[in-house]
C-alpha atoms as a PDB file:
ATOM      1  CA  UNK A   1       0.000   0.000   0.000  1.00  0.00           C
ATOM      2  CA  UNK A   2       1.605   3.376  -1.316  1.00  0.00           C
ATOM      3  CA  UNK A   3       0.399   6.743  -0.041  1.00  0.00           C
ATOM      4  CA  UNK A   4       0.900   9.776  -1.352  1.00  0.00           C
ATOM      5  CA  UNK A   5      -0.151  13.553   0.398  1.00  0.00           C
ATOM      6  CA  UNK A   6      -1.728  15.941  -2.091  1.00  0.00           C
ATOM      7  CA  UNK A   7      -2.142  18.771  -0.006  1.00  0.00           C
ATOM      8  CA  UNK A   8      -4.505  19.567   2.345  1.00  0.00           C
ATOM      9  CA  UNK A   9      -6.674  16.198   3.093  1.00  0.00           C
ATOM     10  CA  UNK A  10      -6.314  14.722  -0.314  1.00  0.00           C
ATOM     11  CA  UNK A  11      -4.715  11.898  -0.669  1.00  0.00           C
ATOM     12  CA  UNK A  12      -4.505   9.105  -3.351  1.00  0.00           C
ATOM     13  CA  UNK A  13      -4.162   5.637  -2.502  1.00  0.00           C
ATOM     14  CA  UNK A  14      -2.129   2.923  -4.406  1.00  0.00           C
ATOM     15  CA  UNK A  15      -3.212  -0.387  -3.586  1.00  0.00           C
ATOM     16  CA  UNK A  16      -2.597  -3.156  -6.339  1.00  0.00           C
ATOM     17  CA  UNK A  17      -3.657  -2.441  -9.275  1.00  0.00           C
ATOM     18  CA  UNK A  18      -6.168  -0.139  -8.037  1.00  0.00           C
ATOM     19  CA  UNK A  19      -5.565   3.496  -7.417  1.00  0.00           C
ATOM     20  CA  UNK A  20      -8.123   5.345  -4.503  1.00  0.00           C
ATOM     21  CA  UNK A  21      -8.623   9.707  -4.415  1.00  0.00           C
ATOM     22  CA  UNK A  22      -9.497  10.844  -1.173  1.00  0.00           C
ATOM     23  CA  UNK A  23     -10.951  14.241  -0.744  1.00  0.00           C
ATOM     24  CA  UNK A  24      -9.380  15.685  -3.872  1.00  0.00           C
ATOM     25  CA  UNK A  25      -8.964  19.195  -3.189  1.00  0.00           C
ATOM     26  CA  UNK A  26      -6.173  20.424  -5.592  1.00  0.00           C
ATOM     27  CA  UNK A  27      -6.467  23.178  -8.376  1.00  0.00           C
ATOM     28  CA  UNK A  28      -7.602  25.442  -5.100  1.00  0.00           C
ATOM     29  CA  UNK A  29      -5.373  24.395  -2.964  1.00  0.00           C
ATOM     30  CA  UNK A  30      -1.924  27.228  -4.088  1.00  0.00           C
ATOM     31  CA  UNK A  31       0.235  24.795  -2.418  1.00  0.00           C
ATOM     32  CA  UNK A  32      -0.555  21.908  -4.635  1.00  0.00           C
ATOM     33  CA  UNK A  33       0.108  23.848  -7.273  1.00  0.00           C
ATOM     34  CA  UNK A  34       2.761  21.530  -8.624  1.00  0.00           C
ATOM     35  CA  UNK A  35       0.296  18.512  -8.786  1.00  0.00           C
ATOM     36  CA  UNK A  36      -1.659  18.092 -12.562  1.00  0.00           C
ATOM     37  CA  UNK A  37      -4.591  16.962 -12.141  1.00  0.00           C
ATOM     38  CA  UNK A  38      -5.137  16.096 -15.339  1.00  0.00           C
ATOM     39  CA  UNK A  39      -3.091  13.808 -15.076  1.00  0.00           C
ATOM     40  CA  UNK A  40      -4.288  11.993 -11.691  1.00  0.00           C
ATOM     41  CA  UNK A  41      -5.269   8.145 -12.118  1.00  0.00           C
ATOM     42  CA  UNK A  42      -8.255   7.400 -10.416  1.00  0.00           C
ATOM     43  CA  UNK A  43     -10.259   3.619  -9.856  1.00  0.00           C
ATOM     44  CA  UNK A  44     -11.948   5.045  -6.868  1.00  0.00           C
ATOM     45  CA  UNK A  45     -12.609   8.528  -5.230  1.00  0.00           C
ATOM     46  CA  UNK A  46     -13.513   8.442  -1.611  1.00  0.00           C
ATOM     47  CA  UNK A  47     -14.879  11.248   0.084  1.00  0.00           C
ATOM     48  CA  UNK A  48     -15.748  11.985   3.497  1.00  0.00           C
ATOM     49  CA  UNK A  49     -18.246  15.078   3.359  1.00  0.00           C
ATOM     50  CA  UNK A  50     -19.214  17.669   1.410  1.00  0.00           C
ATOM     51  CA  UNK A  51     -17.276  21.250   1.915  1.00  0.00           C
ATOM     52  CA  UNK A  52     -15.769  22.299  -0.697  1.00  0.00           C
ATOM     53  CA  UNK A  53     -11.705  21.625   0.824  1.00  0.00           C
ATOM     54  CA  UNK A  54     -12.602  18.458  -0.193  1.00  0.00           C
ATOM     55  CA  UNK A  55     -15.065  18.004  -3.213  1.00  0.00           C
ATOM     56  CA  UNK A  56     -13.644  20.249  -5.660  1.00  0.00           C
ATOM     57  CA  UNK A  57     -12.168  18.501  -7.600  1.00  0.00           C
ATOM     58  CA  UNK A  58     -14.268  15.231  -7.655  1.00  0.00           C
ATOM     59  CA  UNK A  59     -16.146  15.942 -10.621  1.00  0.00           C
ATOM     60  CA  UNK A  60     -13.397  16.399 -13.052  1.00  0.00           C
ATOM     61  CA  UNK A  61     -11.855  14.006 -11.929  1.00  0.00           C
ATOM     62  CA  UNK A  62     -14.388  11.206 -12.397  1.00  0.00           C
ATOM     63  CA  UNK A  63     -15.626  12.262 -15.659  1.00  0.00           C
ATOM     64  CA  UNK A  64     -12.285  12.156 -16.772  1.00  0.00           C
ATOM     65  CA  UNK A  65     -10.880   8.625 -15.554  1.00  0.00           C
ATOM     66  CA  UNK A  66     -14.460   6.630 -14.538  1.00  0.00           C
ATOM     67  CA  UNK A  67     -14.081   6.609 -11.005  1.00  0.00           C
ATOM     68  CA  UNK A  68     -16.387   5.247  -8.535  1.00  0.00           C
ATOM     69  CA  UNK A  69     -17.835   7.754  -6.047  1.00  0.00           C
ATOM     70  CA  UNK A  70     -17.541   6.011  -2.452  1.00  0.00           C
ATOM     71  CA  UNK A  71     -19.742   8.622   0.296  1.00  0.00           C
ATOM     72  CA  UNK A  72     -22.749   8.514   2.434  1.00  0.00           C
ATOM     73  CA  UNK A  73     -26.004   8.682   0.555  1.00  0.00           C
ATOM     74  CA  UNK A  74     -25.802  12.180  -0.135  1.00  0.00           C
ATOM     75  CA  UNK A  75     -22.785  12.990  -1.790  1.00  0.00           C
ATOM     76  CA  UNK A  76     -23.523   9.806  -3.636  1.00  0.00           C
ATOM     77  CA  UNK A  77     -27.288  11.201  -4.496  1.00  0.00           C
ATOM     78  CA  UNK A  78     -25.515  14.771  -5.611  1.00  0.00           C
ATOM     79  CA  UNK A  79     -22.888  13.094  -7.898  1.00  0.00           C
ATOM     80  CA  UNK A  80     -24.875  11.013  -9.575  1.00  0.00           C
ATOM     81  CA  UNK A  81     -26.948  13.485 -10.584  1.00  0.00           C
ATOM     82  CA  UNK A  82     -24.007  14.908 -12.611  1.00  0.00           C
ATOM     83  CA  UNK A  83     -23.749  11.675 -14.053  1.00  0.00           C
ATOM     84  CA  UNK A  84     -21.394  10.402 -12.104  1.00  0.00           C
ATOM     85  CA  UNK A  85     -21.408   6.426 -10.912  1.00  0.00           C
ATOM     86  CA  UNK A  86     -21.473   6.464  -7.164  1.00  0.00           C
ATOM     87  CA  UNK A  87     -21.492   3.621  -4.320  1.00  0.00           C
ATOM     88  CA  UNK A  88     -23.610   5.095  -1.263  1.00  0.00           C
ATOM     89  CA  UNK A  89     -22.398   4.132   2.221  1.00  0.00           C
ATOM     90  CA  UNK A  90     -24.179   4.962   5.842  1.00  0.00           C
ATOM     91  CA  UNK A  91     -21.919   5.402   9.140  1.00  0.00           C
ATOM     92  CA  UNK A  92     -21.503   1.539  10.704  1.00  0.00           C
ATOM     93  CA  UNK A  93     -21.381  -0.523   7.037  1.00  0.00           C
ATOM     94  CA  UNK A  94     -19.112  -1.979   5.543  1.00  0.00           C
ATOM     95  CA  UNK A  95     -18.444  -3.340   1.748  1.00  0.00           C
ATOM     96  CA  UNK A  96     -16.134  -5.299   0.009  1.00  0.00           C
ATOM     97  CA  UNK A  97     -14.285  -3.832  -3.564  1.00  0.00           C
ATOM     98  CA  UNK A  98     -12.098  -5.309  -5.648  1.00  0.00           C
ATOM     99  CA  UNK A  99      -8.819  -3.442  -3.732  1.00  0.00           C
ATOM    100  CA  UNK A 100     -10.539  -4.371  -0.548  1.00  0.00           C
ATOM    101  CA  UNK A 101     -13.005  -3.597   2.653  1.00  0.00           C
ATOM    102  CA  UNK A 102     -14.081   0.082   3.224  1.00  0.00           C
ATOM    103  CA  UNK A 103     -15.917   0.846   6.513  1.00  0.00           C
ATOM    104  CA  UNK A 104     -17.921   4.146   6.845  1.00  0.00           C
ATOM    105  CA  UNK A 105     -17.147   5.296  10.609  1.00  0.00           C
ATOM    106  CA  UNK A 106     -18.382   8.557  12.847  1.00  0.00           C
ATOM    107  CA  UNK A 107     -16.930  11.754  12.450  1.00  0.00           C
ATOM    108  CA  UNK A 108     -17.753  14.959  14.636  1.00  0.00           C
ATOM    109  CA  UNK A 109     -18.159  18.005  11.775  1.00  0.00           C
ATOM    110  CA  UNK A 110     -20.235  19.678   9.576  1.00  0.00           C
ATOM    111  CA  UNK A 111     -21.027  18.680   5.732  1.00  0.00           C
ATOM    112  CA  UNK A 112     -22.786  21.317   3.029  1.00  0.00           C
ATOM    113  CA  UNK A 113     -22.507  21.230  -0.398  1.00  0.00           C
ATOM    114  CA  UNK A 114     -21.299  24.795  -1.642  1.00  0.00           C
ATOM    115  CA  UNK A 115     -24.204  26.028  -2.404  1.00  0.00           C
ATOM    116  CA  UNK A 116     -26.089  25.161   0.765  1.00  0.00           C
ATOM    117  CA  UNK A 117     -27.478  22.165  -0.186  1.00  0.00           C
ATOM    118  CA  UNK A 118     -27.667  19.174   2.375  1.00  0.00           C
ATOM    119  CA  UNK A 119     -24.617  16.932   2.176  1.00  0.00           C
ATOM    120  CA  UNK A 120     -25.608  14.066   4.571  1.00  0.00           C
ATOM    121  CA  UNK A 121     -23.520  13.340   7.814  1.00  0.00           C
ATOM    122  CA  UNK A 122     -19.335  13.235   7.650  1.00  0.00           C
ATOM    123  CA  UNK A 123     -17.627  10.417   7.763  1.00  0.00           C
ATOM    124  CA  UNK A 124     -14.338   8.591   8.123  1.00  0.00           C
ATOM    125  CA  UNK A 125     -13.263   5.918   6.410  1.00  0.00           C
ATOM    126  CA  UNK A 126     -10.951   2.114   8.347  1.00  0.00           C
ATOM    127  CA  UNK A 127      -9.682   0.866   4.582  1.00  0.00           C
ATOM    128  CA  UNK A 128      -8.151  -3.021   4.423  1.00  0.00           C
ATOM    129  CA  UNK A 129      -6.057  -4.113   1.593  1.00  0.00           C
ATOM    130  CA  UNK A 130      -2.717  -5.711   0.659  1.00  0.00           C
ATOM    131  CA  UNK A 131      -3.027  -7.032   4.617  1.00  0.00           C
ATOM    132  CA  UNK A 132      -2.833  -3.779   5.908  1.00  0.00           C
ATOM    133  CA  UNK A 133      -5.483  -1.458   7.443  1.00  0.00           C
ATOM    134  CA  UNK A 134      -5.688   2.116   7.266  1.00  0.00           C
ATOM    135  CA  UNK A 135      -8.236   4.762   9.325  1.00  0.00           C
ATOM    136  CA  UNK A 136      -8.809   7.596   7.784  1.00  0.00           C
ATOM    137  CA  UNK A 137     -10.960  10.131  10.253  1.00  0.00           C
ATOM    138  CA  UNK A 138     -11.966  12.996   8.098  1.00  0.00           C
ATOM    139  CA  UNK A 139     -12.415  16.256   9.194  1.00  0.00           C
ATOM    140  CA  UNK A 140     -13.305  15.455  13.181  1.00  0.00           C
ATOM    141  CA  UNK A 141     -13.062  16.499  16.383  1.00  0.00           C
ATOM    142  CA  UNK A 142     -11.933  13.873  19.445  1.00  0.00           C
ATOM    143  CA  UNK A 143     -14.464  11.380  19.906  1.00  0.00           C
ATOM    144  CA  UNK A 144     -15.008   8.478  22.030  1.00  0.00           C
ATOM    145  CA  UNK A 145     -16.302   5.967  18.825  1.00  0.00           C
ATOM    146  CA  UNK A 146     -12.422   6.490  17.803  1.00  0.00           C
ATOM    147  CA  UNK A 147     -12.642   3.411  20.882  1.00  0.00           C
ATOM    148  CA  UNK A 148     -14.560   1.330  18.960  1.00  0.00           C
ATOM    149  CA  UNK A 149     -12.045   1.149  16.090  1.00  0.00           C
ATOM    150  CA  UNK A 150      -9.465  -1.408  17.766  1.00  0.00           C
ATOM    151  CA  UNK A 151     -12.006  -3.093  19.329  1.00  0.00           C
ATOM    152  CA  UNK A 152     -12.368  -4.910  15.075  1.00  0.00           C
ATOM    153  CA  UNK A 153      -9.480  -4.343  13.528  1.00  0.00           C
ATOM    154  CA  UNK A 154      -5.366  -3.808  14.171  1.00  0.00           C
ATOM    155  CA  UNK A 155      -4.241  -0.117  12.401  1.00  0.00           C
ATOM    156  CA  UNK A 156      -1.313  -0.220  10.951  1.00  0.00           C
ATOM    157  CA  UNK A 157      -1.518   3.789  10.186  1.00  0.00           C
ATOM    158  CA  UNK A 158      -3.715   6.074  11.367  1.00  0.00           C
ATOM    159  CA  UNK A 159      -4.697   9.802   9.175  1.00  0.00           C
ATOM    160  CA  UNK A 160      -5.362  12.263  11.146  1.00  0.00           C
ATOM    161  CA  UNK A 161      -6.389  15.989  11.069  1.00  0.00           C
ATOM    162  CA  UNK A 162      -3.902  18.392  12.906  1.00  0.00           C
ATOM    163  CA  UNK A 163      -4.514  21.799  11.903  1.00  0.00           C
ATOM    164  CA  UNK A 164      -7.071  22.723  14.830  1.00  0.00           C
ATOM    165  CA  UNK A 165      -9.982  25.139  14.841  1.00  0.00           C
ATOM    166  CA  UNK A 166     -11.908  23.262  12.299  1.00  0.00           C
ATOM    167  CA  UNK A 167     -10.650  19.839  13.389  1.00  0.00           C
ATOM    168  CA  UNK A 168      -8.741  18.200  16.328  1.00  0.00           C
ATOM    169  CA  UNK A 169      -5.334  20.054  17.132  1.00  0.00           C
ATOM    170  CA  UNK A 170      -2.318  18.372  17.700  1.00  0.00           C
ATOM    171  CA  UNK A 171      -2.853  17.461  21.097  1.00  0.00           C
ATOM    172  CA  UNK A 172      -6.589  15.852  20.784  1.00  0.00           C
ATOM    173  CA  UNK A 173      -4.849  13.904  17.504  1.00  0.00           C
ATOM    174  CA  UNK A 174      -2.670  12.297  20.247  1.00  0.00           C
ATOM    175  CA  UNK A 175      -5.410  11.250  22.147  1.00  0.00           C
ATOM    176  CA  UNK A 176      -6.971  10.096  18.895  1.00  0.00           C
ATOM    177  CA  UNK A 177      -3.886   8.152  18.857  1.00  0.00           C
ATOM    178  CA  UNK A 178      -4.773   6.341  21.823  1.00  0.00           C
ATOM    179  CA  UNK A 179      -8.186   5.860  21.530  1.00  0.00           C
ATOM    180  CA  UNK A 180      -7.241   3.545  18.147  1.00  0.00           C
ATOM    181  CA  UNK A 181      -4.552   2.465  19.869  1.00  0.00           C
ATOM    182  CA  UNK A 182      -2.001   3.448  16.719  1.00  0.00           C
ATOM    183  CA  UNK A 183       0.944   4.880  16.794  1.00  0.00           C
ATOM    184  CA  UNK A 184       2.318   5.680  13.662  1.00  0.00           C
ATOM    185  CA  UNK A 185      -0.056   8.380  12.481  1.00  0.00           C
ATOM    186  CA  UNK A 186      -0.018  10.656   8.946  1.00  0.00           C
ATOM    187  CA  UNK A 187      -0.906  14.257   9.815  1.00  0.00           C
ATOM    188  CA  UNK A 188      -3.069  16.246   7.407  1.00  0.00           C
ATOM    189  CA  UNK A 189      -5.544  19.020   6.967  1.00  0.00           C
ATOM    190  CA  UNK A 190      -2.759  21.607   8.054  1.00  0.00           C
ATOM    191  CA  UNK A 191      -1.029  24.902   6.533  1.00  0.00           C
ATOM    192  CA  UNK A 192      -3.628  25.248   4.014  1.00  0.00           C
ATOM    193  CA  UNK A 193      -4.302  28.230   5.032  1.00  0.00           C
ATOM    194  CA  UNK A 194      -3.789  31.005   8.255  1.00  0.00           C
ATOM    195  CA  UNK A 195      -6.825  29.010  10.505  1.00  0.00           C
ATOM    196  CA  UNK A 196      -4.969  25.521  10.232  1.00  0.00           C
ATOM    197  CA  UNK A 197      -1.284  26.525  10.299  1.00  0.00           C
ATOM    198  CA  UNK A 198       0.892  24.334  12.714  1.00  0.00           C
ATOM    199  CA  UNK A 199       4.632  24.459  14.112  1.00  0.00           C
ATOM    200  CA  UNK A 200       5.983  21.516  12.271  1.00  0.00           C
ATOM    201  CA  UNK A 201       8.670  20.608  15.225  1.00  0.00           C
ATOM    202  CA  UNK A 202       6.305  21.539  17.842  1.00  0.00           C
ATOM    203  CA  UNK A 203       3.926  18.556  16.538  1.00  0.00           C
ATOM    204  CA  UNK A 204       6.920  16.385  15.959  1.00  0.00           C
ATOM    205  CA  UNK A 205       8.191  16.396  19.243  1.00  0.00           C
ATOM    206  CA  UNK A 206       4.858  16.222  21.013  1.00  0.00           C
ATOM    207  CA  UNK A 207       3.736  12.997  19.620  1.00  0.00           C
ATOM    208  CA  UNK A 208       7.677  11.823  20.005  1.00  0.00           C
ATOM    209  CA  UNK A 209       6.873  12.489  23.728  1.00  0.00           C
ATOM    210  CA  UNK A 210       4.279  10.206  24.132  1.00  0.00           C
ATOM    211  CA  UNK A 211       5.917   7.446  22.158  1.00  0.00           C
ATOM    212  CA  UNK A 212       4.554   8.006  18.379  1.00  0.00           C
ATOM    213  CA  UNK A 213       5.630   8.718  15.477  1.00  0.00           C
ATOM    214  CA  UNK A 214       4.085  11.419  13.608  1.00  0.00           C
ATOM    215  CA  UNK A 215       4.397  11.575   9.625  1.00  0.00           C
ATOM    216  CA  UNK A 216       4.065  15.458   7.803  1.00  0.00           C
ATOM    217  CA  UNK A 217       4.850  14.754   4.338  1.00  0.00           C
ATOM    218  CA  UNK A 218       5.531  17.073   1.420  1.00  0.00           C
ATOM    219  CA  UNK A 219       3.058  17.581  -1.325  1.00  0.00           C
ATOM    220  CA  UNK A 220       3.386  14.839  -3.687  1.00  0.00           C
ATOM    221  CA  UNK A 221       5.588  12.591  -1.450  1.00  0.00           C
ATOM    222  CA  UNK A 222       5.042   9.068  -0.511  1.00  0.00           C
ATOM    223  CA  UNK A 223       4.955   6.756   2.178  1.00  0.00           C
ATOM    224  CA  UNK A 224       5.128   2.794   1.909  1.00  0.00           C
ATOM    225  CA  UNK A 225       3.094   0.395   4.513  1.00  0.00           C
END
């Protein structure tokens, strides 16, 4: 399993032969400015709620390479509207692809479309392929269903938000830590922008404290499980 940071909380997933999009937020994002997404390989877009950090470039994406849609009902409902093909999920299930399980788990946050528009509850995502499992939590705050995580399934990397004020800070991430009882953990939605900038050694050295490794990768670099 080969992930690779593409700013903000996208990420894109390699996993066999198939290739997974999380929350591709790109041509907005300056900072990712060195990433073409016209060039992006998709099998699979996963998305965890609707604001636009994270939806923006869905659409383009999909009509260009085919990708399946993977969301709760809602973003599933909006997409497919646009013609998109779309598999809807609800927090608590679970389904089997062909690169492998995806379970649709509780996240504390909002989720609107841009223009208002309902976009269902968030979500996080506990992804198992190639014998490894992955949580991905979203856009969250700290929450005790984090607990129920371990209580199914052995992380071997948990994703989690950093950047405070819209999500968990650094310090509630270590907790996160705990409560899925992983600790090598990939930091993201951070330094976007002024709300969600962090002190890079500050992190570092707070989750080295405590025994964990944290992970801030460049845009467009790559980490091997």
């Amino acid at each position: 399993m080969k992930i690779t940071f593409l700013g903000h909380a996208s990420l894109q997933i390699q996993l066999g032969s198939h290739t997974l999009l999380v929350d591709p937020f790109i041509t907005g994002n300056p900072k990712a400015s060195h990433i073409d997404t016209d060039t992006l390989q998709a099998d699979f877009i996963l998305i965890t709620h609707a604001h636009q950090d994270h939806i923006l470039d869905v659409e383009s994406i999909a009509k260009r390479t085919g990708a399946v849609l993977i969301s709760n009902f809602e973003i599933i409902t909006h997409f497919q509207e646009k013609g998109i093909e779309g598999h809807p999920m609800n927090h608590g299930g679970s389904w089997s692809f062909d690169f492998g399980k995806v379970k649709y788990v509780n996240a504390i946050h909002t989720s609107g479309f841009p223009d208002g528009s309902y976009g269902g509850q968030p979500g996080g995502f506990v992804i198992e392929g190639e014998h490894k499992t992955i949580y991905i939590a979203g856009d969250t705050a700290l929450t005790y269903d984090m607990k129920l995580i371990p209580l199914q399934t052995k992380l071997d990397l948990a994703v989690l938000p950093i950047g405070d004020n819209f999500t968990m800070g650094i310090d509630d991430a270590i907790l996160a830590s705990d409560f899925v009882e992983c600790d090598k953990i990939l930091g993201y939605h951070y330094d976007t922008f002024g709300y969600i900038e962090i002190d890079h050694d500050l992190a570092k050295r707070k989750f080295f404290e405590k025994g964990k490794d944290l992970m801030l990768l460049g845009i467009g670099e790559s980490l091997e499980l």
